[in-house]
Protein backbone atom coordinates (compact mmCIF):
# COMPACT_ATOMS: atom_id res chain seq x y z
CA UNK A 1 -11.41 -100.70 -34.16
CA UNK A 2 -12.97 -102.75 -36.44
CA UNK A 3 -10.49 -105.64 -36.41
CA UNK A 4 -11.50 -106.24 -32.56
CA UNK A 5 -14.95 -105.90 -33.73
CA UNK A 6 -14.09 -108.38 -36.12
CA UNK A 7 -12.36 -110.47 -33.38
CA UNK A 8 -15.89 -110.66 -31.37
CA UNK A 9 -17.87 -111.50 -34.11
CA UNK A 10 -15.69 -114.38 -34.52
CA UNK A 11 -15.71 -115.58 -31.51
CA UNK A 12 -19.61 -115.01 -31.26
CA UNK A 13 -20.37 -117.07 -34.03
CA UNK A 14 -18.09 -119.64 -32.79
CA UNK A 15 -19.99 -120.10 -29.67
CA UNK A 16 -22.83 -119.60 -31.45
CA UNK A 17 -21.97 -123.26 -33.47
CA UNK A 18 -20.89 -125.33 -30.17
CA UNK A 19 -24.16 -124.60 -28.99
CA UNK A 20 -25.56 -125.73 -32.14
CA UNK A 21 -23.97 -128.92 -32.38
CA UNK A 22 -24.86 -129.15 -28.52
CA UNK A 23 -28.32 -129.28 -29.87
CA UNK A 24 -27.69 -131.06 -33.05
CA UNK A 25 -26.28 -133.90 -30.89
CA UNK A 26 -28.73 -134.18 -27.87
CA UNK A 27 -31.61 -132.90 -28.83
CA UNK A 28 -34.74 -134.48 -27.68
CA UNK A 29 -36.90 -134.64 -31.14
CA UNK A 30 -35.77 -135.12 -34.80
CA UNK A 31 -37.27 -131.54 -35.77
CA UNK A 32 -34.99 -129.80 -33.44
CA UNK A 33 -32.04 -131.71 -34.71
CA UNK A 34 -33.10 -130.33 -38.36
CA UNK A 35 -33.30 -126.81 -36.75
CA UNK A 36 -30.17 -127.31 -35.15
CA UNK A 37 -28.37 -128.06 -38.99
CA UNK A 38 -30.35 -125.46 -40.65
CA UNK A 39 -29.15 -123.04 -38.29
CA UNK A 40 -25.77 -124.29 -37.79
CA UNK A 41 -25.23 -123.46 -41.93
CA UNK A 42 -26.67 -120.05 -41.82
CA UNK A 43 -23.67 -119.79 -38.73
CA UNK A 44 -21.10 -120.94 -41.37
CA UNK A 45 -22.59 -118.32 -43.99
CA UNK A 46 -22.02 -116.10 -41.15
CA UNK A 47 -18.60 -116.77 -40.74
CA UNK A 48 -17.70 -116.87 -44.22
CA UNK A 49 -19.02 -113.90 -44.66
CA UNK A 50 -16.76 -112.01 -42.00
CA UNK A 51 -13.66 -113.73 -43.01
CA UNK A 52 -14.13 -112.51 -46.61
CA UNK A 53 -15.16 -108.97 -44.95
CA UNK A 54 -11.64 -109.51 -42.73
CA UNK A 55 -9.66 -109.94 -45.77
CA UNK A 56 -11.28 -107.51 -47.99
CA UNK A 57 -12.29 -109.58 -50.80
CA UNK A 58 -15.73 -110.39 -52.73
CA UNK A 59 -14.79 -114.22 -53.66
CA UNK A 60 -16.13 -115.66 -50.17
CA UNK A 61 -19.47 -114.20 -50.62
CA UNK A 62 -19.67 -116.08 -53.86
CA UNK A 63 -18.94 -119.22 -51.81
CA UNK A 64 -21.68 -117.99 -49.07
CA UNK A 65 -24.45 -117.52 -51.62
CA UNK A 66 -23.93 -121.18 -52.60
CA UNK A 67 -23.62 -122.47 -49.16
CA UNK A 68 -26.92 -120.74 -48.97
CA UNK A 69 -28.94 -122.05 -51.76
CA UNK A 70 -27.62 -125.74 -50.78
CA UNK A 71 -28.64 -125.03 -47.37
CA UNK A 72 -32.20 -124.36 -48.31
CA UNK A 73 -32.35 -127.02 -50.97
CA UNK A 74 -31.85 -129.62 -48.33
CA UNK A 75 -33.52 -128.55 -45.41
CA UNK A 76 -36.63 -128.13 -48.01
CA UNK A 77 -35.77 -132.21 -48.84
CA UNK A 78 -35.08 -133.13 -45.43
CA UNK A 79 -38.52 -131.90 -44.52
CA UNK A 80 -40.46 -133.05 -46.71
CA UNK A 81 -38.86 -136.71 -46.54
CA UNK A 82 -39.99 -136.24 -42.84
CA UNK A 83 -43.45 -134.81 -43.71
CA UNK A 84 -44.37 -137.98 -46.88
CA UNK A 85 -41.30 -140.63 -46.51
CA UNK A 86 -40.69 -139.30 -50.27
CA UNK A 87 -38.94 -136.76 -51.73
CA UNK A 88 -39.40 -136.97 -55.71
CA UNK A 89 -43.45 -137.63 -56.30
């Protein structure tokens, strides 16, 4: 039961990420592009997440905290090189 469960999930996410790029690639405004990246990693944390769940180990969620905190570090610089055409002040 849960491996079809599993199975769905996967194949959620997935078309949960062609969407994303969808947007990432025709979107009509630079902030929706940036939404579109920031929410295509927290798919991929997603889906590491439920691989490391399908194989029954803790060493991907290791690797999805990371993806994580990288994730947020750069939106954070992506915005604010948007917001003041500088990053470091």
């Amino acid at each position: 039961m849960l491996e079809t469960v599993i199975l769905i999930v996967f194949a959620m996410i997935g078309v949960s990420l062609i969407l994303n790029l969808w947007r990432l690639l025709l979107g009509p405004s630079l902030p929706d592009r940036i939404l579109a990246l920031d929410t295509m990693y927290i798919n991929s944390i997603a889906l590491i997440i439920l691989y490391g769940m399908s194989l029954g180990t803790t060493l991907y969620f290791e690797a999805a905290l990371l993806i994580a905190m990288l994730g947020f570090v750069s939106t954070v610089a992506v915005c604010k090189y948007l917001l003041r055409g500088d990053i470091i002040e």
